[in-house]
Protein backbone atom coordinates (compact mmCIF):
# COMPACT_ATOMS: atom_id res chain seq x y z
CA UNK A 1 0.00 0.00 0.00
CA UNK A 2 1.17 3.32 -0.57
CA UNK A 3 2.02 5.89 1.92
CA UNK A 4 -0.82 8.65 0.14
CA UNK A 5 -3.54 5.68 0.39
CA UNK A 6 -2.26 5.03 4.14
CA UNK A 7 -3.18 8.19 4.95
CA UNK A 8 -6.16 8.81 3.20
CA UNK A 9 -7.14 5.54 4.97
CA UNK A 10 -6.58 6.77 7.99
CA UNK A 11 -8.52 9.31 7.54
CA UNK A 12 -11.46 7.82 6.05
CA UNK A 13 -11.60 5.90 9.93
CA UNK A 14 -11.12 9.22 11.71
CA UNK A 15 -14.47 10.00 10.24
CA UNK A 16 -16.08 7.06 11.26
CA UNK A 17 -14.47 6.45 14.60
CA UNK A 18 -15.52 10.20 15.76
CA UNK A 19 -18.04 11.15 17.96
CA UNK A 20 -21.21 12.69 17.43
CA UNK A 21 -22.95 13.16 20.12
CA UNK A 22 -19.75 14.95 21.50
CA UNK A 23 -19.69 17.19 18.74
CA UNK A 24 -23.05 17.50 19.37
CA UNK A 25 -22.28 18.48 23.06
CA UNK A 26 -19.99 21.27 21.60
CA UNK A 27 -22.27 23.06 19.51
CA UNK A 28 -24.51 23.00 21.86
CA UNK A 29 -22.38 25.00 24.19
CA UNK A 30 -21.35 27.08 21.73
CA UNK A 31 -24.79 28.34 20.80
CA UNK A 32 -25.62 28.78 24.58
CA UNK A 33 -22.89 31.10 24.50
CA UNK A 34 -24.22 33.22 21.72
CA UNK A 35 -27.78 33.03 23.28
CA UNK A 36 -25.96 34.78 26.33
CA UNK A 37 -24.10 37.47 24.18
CA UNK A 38 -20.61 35.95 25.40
CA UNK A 39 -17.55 36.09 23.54
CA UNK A 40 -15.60 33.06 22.46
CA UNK A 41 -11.95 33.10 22.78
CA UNK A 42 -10.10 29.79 20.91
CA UNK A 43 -6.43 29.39 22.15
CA UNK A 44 -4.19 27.48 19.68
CA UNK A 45 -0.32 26.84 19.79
CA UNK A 46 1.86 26.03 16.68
CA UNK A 47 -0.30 25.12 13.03
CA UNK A 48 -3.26 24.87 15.98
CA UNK A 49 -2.59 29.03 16.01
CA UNK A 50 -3.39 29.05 12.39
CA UNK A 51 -6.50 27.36 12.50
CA UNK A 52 -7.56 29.46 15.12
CA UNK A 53 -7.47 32.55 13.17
CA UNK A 54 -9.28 31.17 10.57
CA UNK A 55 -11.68 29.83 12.42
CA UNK A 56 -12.32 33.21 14.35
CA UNK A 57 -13.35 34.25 11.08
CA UNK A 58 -16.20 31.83 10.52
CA UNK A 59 -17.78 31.97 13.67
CA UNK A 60 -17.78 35.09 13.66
CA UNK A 61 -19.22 35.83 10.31
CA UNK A 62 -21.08 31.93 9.94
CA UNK A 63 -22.26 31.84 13.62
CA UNK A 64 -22.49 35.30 14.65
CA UNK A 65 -20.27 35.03 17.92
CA UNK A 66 -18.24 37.58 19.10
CA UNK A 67 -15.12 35.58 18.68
CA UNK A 68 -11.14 36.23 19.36
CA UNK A 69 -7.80 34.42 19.27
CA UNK A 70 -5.12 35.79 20.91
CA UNK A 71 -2.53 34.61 18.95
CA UNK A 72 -3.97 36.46 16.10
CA UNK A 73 -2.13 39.71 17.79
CA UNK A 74 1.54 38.93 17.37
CA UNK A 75 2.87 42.25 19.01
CA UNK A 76 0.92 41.46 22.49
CA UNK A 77 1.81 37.84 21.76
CA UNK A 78 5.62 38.66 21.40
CA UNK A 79 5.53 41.44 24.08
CA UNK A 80 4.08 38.85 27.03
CA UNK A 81 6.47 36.06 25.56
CA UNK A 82 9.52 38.49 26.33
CA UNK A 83 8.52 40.07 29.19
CA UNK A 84 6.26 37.47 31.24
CA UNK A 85 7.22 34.38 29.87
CA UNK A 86 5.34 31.61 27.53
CA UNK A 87 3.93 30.17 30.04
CA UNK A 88 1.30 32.85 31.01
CA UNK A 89 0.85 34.80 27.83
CA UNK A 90 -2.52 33.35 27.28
CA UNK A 91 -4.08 33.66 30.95
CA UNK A 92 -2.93 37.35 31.06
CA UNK A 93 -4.12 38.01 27.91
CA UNK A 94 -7.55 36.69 28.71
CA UNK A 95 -7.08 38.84 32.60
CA UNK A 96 -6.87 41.89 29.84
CA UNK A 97 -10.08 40.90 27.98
CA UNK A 98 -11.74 40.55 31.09
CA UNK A 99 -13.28 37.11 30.83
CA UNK A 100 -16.70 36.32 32.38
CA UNK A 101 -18.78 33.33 33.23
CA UNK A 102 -21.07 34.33 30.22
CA UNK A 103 -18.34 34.14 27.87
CA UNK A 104 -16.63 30.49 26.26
CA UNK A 105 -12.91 29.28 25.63
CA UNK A 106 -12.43 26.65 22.71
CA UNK A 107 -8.77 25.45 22.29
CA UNK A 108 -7.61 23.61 19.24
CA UNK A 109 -4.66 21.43 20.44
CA UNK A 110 -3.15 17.94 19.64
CA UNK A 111 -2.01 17.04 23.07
CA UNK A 112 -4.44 19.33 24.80
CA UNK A 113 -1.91 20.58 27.36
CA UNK A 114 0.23 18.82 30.36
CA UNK A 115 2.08 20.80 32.80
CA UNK A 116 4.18 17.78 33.88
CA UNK A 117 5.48 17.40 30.73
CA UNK A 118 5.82 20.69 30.19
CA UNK A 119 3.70 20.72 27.01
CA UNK A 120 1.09 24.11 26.17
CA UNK A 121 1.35 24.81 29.97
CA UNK A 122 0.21 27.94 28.46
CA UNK A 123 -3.12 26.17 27.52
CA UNK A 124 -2.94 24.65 30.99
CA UNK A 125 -3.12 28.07 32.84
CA UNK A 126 -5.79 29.57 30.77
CA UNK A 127 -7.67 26.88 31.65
CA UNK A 128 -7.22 26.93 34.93
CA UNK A 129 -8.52 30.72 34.92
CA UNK A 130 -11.40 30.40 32.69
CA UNK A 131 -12.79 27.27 34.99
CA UNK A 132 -12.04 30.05 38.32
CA UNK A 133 -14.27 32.49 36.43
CA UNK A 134 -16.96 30.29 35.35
CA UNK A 135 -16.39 30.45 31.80
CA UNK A 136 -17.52 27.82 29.61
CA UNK A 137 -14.55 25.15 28.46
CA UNK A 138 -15.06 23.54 25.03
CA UNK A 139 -11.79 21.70 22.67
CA UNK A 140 -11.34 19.80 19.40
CA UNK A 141 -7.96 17.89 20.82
CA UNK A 142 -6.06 14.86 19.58
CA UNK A 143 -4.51 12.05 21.51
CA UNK A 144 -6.36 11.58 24.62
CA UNK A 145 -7.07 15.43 25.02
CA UNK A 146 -4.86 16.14 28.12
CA UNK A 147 -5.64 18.54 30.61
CA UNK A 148 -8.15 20.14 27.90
CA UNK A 149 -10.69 16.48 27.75
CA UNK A 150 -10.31 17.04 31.65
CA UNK A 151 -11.50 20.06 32.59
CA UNK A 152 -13.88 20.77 29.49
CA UNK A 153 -17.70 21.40 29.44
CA UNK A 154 -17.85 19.44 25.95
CA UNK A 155 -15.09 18.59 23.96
CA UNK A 156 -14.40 16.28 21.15
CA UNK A 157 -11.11 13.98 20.71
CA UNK A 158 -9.91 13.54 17.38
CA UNK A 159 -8.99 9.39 17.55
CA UNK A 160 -5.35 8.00 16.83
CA UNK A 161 -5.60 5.70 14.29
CA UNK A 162 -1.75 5.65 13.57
CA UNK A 163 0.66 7.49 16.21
CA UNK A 164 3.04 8.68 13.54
CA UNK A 165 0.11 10.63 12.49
CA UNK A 166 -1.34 12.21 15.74
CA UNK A 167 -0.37 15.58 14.69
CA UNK A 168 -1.30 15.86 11.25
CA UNK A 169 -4.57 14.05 11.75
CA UNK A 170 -5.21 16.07 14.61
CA UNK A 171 -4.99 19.64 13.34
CA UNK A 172 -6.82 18.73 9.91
CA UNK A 173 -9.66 17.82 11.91
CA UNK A 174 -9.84 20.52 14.04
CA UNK A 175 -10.84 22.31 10.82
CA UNK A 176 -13.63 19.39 9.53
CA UNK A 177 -14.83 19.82 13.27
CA UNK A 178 -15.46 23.43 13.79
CA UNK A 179 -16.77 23.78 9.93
CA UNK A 180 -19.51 21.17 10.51
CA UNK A 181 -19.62 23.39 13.91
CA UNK A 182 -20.58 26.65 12.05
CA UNK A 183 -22.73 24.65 9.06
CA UNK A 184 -24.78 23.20 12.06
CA UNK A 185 -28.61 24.53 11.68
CA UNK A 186 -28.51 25.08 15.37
CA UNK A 187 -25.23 27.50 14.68
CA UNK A 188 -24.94 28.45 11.63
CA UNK A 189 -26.63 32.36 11.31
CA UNK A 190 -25.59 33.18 8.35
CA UNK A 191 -24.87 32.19 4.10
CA UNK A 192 -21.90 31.29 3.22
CA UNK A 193 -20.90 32.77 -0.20
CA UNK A 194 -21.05 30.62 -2.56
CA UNK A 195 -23.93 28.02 -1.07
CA UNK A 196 -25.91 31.02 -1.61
CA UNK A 197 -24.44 32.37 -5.34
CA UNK A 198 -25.60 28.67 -6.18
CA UNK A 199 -29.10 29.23 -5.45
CA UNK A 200 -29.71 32.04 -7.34
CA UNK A 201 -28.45 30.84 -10.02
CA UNK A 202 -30.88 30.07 -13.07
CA UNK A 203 -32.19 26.66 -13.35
CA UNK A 204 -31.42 26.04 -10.01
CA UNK A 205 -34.33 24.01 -7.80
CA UNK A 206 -34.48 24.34 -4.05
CA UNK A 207 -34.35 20.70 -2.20
């Protein structure tokens, strides 16, 4: 077999090993959020960072939720890395944007976070805040979701098929997840661009 139809394997039982009443669980949350005008703040470290951003954008303009990602401001980022240390960047970042109990944290991670192995203990303390303030706890993680799965009000666990692929598989899911997150009825608020070009175009019949 080769390597490309390994992977695409692999990813074919992702799909079906996932679960979706914890997905479920998450949008859920999410939309109880929005019912409560809360913001939603996704932490993300490494390509995890990069999917955050994007996915600021969608539920924010798909979902209508007043969403933010920290990493998304590099000079703040940079500034906190330098002068506080790694470690706390994210929790003082959050103390800044004063986070409530109406408001919601989603982290995209693969591991989740572990302070004893010293891995996203940056995810760890933000965490650790947002459940002192009340704040609602939801994660698309990988592996067995770490301190994330733990402490999380709903959160869904992307499954290893293959551990030489836990990262890869991991953060490509996180962006299936939180699309089919926005695209849920119960979320989604508004057209997306070109579902809706599609229907107006001539000849085409409604389902």
């Amino acid at each position: 077999m080769s390597f490309t139809r390994q992977f695409l394997n692999e990813a074919c039982e992702i799909i079906t090993r996932l679960d979706p009443a914890a997905i479920d669980r998450v949008v859920v949350a999410l939309a109880q959020i929005r019912d409560r005008e809360g913001r939603l703040f996704i932490l993300g470290v490494g390509g995890s960072a990069s999917n955050a951003a994007h996915a600021v954008n969608d539920f924010r303009k798909i979902a209508g939720i007043e969403t933010y990602s920290p990493t998304d401001n590099v000079s703040e980022l940079t500034a906190r890395t330098n002068d506080e240390g790694w470690e706390t960047v994210f929790v003082e970042w959050l103390r800044g944007s004063r986070l409530q109990a109406r408001d919601g944290i989603l982290v995209l991670s693969v591991g989740g976070g572990d302070v004893e192995r010293n891995v996203s203990p940056n995810l760890v303390r933000a965490l650790q805040y947002a459940r002192s303030v009340g704040a609602t706890i939801c994660g698309i993680v990988g592996r067995d979701g770490g301190y994330t799965a733990k402490v999380a009000d709903a959160c869904v666990i992307v499954p290893t098929v293959n551990p030489a692929h836990v990262t890869p598989h991991a953060e490509a899911f996180q962006a299936v997840i939180w699309h089919l997150f926005v695209t849920h009825p119960v979320l989604k608020a508004a057209a997306t661009k070109w579902e809706s070009t599609a229907a107006c175009e001539p000849g085409h019949q409604a389902a």
